[in-house]
N, C-alpha and C. Protein backbone atom coordinates (compact mmCIF):
# COMPACT_ATOMS: atom_id res chain seq x y z
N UNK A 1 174.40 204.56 87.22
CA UNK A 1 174.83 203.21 86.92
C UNK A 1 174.77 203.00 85.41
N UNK A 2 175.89 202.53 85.02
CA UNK A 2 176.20 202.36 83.40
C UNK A 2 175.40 200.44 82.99
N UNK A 3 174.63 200.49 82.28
CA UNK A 3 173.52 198.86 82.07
C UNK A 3 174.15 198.47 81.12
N UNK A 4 174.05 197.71 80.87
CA UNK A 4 174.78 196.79 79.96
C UNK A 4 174.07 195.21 79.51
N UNK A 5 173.28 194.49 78.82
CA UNK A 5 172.49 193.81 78.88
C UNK A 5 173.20 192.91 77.14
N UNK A 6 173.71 191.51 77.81
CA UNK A 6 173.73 190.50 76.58
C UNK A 6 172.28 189.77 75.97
N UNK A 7 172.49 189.61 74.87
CA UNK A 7 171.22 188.84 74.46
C UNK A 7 171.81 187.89 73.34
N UNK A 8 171.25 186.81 73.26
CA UNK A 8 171.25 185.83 72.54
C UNK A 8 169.75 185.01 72.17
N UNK A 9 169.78 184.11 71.53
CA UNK A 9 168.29 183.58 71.40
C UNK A 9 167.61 183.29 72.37
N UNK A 10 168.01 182.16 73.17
CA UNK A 10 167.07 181.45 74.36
C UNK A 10 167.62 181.88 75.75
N UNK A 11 168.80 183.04 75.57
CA UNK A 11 169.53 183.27 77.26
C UNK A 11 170.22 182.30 78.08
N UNK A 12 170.31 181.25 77.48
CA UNK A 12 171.01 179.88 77.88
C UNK A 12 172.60 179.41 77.56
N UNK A 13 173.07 179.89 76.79
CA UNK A 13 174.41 179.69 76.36
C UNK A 13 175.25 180.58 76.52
N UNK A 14 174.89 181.10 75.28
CA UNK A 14 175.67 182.28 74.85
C UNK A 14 175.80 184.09 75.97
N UNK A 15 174.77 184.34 75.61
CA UNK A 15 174.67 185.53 76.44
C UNK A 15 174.82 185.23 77.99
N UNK A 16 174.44 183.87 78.67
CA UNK A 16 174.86 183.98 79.85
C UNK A 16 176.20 183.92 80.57
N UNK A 17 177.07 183.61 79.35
CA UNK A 17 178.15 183.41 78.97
C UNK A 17 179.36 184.80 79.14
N UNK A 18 178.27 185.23 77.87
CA UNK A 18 179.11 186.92 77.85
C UNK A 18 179.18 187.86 79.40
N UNK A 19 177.72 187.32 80.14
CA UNK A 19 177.36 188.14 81.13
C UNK A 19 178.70 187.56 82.27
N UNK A 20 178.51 186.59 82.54
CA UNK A 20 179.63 185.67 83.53
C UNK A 20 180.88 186.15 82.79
N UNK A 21 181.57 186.38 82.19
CA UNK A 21 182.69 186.81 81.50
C UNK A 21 182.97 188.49 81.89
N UNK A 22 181.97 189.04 81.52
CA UNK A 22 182.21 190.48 81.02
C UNK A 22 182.29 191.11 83.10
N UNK A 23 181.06 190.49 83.87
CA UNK A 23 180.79 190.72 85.22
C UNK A 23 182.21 190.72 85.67
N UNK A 24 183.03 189.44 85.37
CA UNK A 24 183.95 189.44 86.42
C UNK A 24 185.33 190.45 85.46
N UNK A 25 185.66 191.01 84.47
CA UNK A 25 186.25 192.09 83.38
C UNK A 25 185.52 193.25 84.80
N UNK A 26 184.53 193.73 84.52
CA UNK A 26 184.30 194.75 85.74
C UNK A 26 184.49 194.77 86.84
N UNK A 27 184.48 193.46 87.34
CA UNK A 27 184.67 193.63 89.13
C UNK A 27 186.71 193.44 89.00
N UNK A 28 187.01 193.18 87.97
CA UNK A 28 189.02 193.01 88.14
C UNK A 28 188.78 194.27 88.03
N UNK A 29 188.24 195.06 86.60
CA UNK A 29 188.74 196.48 86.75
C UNK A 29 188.39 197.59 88.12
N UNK A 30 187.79 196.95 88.84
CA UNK A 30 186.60 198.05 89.69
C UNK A 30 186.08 198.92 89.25
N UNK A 31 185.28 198.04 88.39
CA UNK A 31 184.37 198.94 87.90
C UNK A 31 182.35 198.43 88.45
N UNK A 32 183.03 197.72 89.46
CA UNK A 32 181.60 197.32 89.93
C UNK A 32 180.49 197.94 90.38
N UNK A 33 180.92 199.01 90.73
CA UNK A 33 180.08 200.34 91.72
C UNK A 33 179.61 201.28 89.98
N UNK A 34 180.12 201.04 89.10
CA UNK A 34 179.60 202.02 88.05
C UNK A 34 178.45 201.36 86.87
N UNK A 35 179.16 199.88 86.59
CA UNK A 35 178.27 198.95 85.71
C UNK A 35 177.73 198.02 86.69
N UNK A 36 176.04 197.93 85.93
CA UNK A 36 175.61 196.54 86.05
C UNK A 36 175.74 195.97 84.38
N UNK A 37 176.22 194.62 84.86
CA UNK A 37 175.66 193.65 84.16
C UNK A 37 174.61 192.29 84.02
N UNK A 38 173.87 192.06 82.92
CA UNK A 38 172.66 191.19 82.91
C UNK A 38 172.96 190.69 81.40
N UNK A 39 171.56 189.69 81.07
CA UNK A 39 171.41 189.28 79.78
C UNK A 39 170.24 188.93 79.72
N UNK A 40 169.43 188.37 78.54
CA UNK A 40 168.24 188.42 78.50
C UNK A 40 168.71 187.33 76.71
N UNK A 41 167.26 186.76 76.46
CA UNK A 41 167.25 186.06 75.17
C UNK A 41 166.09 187.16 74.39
N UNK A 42 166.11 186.95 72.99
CA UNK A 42 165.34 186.83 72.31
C UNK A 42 163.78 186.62 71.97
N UNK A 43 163.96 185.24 72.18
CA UNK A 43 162.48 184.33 72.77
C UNK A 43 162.45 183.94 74.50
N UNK A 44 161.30 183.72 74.69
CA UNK A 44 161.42 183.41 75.92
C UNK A 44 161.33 181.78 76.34
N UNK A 45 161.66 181.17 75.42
CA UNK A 45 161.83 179.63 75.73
C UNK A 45 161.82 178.88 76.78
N UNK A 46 162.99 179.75 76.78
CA UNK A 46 163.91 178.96 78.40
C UNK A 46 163.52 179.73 80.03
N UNK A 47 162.67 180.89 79.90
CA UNK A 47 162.60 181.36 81.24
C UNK A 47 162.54 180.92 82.04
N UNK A 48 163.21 181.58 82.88
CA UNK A 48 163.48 180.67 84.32
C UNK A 48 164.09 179.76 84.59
N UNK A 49 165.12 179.28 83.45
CA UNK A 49 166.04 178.07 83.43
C UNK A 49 167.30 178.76 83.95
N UNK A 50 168.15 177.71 84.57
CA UNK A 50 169.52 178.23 84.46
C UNK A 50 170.29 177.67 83.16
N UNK A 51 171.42 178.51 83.28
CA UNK A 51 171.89 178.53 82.13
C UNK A 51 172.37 176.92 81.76
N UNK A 52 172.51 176.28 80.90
CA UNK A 52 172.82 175.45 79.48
C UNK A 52 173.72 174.49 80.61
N UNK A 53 173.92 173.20 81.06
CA UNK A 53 174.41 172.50 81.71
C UNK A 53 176.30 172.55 81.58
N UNK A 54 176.40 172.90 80.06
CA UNK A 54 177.52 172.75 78.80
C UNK A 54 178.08 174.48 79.08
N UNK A 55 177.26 175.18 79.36
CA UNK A 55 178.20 176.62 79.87
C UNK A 55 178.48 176.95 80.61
N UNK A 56 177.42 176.03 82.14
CA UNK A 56 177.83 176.07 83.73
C UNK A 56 178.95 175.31 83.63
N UNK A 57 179.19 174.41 82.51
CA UNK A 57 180.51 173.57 83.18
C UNK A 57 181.63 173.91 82.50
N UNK A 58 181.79 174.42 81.65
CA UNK A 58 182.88 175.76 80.64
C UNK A 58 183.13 177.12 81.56
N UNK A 59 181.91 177.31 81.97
CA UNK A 59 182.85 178.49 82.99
C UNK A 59 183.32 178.23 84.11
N UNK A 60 182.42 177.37 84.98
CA UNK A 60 183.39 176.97 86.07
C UNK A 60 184.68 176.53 85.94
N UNK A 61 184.83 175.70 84.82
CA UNK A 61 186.40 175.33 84.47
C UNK A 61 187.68 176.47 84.28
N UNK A 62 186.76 177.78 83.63
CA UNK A 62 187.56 178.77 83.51
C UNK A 62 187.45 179.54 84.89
N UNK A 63 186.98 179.22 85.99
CA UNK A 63 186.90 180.23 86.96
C UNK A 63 185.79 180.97 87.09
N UNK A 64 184.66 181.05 86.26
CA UNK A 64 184.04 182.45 86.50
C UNK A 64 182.86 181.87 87.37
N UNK A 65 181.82 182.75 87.84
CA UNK A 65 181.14 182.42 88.78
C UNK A 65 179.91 183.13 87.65
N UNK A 66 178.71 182.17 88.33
CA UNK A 66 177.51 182.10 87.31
C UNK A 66 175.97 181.82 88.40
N UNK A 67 174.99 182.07 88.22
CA UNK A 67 173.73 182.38 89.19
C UNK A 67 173.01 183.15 87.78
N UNK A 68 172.52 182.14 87.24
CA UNK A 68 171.70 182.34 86.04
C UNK A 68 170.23 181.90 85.85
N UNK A 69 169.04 182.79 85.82
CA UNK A 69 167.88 182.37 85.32
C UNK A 69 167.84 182.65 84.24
N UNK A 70 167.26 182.32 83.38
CA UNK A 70 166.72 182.94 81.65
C UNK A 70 165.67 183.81 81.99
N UNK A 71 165.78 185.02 80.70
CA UNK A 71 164.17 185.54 80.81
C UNK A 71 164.52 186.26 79.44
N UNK A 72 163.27 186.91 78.87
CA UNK A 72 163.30 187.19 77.67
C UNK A 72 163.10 189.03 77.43
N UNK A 73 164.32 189.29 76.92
CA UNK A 73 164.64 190.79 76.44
C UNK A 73 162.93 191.70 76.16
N UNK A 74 162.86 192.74 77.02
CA UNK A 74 161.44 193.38 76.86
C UNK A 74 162.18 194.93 75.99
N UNK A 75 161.47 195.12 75.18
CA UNK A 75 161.13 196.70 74.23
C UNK A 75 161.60 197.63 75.62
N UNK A 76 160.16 197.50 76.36
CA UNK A 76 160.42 198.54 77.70
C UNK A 76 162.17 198.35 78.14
N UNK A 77 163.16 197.68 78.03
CA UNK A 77 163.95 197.73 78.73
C UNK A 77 164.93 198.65 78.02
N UNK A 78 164.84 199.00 76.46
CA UNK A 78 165.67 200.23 76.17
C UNK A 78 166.22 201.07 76.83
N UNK A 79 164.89 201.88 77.75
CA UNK A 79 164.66 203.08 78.49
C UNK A 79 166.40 203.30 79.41
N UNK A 80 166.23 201.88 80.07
CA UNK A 80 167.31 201.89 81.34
C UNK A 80 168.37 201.12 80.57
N UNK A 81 168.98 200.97 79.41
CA UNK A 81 169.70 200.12 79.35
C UNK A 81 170.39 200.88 78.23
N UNK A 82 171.76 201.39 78.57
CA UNK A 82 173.19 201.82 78.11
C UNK A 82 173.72 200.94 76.63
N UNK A 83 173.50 200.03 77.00
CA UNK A 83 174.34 198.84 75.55
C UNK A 83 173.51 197.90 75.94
N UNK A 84 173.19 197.45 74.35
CA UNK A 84 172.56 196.03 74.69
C UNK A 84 173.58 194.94 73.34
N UNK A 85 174.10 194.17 73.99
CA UNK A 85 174.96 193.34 73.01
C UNK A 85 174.65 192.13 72.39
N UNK A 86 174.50 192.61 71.23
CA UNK A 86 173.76 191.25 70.32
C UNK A 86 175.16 190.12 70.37
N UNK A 87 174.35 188.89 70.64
CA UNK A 87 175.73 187.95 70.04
C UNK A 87 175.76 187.17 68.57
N UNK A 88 174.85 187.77 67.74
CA UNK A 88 175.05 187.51 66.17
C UNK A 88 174.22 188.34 66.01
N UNK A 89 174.54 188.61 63.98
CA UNK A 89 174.00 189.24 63.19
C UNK A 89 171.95 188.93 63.37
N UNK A 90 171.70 187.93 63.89
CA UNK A 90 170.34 188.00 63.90
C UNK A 90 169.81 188.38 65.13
N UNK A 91 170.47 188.51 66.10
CA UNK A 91 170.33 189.22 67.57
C UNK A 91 170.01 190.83 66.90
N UNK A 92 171.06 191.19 66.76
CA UNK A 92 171.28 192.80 66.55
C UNK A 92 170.32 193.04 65.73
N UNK A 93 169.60 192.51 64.25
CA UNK A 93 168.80 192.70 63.48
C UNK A 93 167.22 192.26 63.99
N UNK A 94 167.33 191.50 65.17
CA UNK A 94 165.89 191.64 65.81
C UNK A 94 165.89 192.91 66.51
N UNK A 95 166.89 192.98 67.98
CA UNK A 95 166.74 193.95 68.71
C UNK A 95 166.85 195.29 67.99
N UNK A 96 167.33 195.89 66.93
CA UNK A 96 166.81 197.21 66.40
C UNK A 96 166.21 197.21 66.15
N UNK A 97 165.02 196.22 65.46
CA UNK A 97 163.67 196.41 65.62
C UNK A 97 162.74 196.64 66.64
N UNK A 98 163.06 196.00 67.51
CA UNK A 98 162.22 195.82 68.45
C UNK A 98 162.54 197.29 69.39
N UNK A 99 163.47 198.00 69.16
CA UNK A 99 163.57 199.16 69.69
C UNK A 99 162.67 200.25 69.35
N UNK A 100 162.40 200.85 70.63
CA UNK A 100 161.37 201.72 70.24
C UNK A 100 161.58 203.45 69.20
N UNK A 101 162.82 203.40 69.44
CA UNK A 101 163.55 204.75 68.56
C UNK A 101 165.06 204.42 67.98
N UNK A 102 164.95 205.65 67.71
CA UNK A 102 166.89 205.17 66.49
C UNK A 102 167.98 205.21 67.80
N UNK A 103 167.44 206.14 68.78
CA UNK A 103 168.35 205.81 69.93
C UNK A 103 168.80 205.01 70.80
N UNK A 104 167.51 204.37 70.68
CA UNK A 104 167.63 202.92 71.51
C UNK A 104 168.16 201.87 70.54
N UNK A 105 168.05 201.53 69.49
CA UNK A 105 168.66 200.96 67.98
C UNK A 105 169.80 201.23 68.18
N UNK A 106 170.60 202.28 68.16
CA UNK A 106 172.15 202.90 68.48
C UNK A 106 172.55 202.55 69.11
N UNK A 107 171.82 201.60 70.32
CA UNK A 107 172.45 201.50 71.99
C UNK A 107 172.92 199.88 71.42
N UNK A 108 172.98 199.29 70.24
CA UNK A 108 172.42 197.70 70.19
C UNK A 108 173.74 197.41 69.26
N UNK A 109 175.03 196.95 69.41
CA UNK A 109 176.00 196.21 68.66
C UNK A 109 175.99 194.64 68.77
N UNK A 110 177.49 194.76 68.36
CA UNK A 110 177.38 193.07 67.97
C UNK A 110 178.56 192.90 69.24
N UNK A 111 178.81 191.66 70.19
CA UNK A 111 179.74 191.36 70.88
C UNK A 111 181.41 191.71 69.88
N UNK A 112 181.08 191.08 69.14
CA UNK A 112 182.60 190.60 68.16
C UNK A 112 183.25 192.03 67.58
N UNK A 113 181.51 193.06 67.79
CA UNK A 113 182.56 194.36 67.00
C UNK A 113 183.83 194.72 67.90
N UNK A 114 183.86 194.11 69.21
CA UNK A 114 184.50 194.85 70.21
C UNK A 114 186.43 194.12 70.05
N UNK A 115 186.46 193.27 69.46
CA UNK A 115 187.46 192.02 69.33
C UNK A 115 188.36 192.86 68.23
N UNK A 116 189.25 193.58 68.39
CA UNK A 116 190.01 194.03 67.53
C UNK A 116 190.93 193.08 66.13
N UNK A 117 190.79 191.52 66.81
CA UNK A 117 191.11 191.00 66.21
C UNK A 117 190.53 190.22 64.47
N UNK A 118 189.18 190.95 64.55
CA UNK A 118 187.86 190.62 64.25
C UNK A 118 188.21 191.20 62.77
N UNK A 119 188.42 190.59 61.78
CA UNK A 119 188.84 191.51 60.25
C UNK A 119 187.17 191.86 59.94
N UNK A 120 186.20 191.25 60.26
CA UNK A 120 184.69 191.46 59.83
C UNK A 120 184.03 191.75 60.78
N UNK A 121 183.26 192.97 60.43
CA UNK A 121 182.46 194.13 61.52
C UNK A 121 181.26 193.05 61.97
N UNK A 122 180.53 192.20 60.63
CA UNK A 122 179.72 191.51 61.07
C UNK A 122 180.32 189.78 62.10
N UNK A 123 181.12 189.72 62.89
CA UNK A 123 181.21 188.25 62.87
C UNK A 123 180.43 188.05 64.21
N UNK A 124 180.25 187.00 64.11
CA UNK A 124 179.00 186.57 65.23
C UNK A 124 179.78 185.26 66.06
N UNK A 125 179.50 185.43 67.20
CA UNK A 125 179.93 184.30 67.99
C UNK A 125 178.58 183.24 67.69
N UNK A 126 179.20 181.66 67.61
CA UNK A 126 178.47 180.74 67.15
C UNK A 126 177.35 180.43 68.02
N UNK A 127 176.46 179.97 67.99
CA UNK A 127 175.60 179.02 68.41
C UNK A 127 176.17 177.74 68.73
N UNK A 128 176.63 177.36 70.42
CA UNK A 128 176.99 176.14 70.38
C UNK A 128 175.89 174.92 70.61
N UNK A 129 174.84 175.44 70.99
CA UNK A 129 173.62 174.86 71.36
C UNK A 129 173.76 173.44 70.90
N UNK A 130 173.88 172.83 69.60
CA UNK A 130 173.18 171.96 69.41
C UNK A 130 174.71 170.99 68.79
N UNK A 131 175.81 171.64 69.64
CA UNK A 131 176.74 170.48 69.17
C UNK A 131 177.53 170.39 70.58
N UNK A 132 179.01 170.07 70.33
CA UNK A 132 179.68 169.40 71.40
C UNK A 132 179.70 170.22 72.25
N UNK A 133 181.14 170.37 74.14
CA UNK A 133 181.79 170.88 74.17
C UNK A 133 182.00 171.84 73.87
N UNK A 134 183.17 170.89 72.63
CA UNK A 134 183.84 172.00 71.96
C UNK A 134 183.36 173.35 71.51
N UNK A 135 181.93 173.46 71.07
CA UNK A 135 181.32 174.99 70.93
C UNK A 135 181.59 175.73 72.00
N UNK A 136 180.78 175.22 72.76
CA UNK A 136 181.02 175.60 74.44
C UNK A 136 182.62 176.62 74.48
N UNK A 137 183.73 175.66 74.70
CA UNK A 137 184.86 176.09 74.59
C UNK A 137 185.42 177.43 73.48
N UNK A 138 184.86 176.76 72.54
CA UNK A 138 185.04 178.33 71.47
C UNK A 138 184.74 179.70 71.85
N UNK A 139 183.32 179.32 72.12
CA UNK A 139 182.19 180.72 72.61
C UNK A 139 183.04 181.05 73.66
N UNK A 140 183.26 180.69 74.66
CA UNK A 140 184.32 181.34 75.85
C UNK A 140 185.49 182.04 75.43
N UNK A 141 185.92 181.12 74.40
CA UNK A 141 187.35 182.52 73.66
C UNK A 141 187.21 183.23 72.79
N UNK A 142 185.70 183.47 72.12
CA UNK A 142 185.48 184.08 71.11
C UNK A 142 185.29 185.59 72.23
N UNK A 143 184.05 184.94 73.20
CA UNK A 143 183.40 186.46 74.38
C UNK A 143 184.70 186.96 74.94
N UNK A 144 185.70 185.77 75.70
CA UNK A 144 186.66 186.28 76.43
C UNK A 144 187.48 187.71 75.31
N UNK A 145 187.48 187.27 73.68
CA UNK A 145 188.32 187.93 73.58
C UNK A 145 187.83 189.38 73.06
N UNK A 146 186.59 189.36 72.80
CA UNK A 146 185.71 190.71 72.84
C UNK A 146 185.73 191.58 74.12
N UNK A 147 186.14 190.66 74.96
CA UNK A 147 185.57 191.33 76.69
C UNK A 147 186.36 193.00 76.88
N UNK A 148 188.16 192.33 76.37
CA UNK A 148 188.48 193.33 76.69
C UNK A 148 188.41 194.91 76.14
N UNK A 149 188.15 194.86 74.94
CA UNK A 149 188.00 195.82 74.28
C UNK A 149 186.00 196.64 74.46
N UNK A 150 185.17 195.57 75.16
CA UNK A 150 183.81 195.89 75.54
C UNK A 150 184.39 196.81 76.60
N UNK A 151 185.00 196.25 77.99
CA UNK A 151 185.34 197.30 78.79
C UNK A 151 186.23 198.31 78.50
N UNK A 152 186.98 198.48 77.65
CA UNK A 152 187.89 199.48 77.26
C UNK A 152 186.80 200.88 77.16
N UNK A 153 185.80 200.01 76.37
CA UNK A 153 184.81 201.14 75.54
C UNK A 153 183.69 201.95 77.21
N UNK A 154 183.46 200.25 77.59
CA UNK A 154 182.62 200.78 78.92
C UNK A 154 183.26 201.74 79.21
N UNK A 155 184.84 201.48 80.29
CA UNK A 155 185.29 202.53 80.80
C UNK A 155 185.50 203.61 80.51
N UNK A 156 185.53 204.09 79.26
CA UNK A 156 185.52 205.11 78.79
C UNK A 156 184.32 206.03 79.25
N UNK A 157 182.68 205.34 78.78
CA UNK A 157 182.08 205.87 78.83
C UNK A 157 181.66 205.86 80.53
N UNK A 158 181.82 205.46 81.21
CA UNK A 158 181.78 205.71 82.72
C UNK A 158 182.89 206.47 83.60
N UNK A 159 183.98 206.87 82.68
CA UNK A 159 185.33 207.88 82.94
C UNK A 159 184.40 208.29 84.51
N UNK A 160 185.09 208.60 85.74
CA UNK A 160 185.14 209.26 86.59
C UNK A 160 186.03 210.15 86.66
N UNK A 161 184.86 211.10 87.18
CA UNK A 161 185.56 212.99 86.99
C UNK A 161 186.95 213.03 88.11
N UNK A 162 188.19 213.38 87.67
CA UNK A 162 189.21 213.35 88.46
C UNK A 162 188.89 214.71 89.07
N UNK A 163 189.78 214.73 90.73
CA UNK A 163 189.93 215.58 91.48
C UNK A 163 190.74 216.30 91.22
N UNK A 164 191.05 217.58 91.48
CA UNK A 164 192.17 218.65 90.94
C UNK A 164 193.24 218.77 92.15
């Protein structure tokens, strides 16, 4: 099974966001039987919350389906975990720290690197936390438009061996 794990600060917005986005990108491609997907925050603030009132009601509008607790990104979880996707420059610059080797550090990008449309390696999807909506709405087309090029990369690396 190919892991895949979003993180954001409190696991409430953003990353639960990417996870509800990117989940249903795998289950169109069928790629459900090869990836899991999850997310995790930063801090552990919010554990055990569901996600952000303002992102349950942004994705349902877009369709996606969501069953979200918070909990907070553990060191130990390197071990089992394929990609872990920062959703800003201060995500990615905690979690390589907090990694226990350069390999697990390696496993740790940014959502936005995946967005071809993206002229800057560093761009970070916003923090809508503490304003309208409208953040809300952004962050959904900023992840949506990373998604596809995240699974491009997944599928790659989960290629199934063809029959002769």
């Amino acid at each position: 099974m190919y892991r895949v794990c979003f993180v954001c600060t409190g696991n409430i917005c953003r990353s639960p966001m990417a996870e509800s986005v990117f989940r249903a990108r795998v289950a169109e491609a069928g790629l459900d039987h090869l990836v899991e997907v999850d997310s995790a925050g930063t801090g552990g603030w919010h554990e055990g919350d569901g996600a952000d009132a303002r992102t349950a009601a942004v994705l349902e509008a877009a369709g996606y389906e969501q069953d979200h607790r918070a909990r907070q990104f553990r060191s130990s979880w390197f071990a089992d975990l394929d990609l872990v996707i920062a959703l800003d420059a201060g995500h990615l610059r905690d979690l390589r720290a907090l990694a226990p080797t350069p390999h697990d550090a390696a496993k740790v990008r940014l959502l936005r690197s995946y967005d071809p449309a993206v002229p800057a390696a560093g761009a970070d999807v916003p923090d809508p936390y503490y304003g309208s909506l409208d953040g809300f709405e952004e962050c959904l087309a900023l992840v949506e438009a990373a998604s596809n090029g995240l699974l491009a990369a997944v599928r790659e690396a989960v290629k199934e061996p063809t029959t002769p």
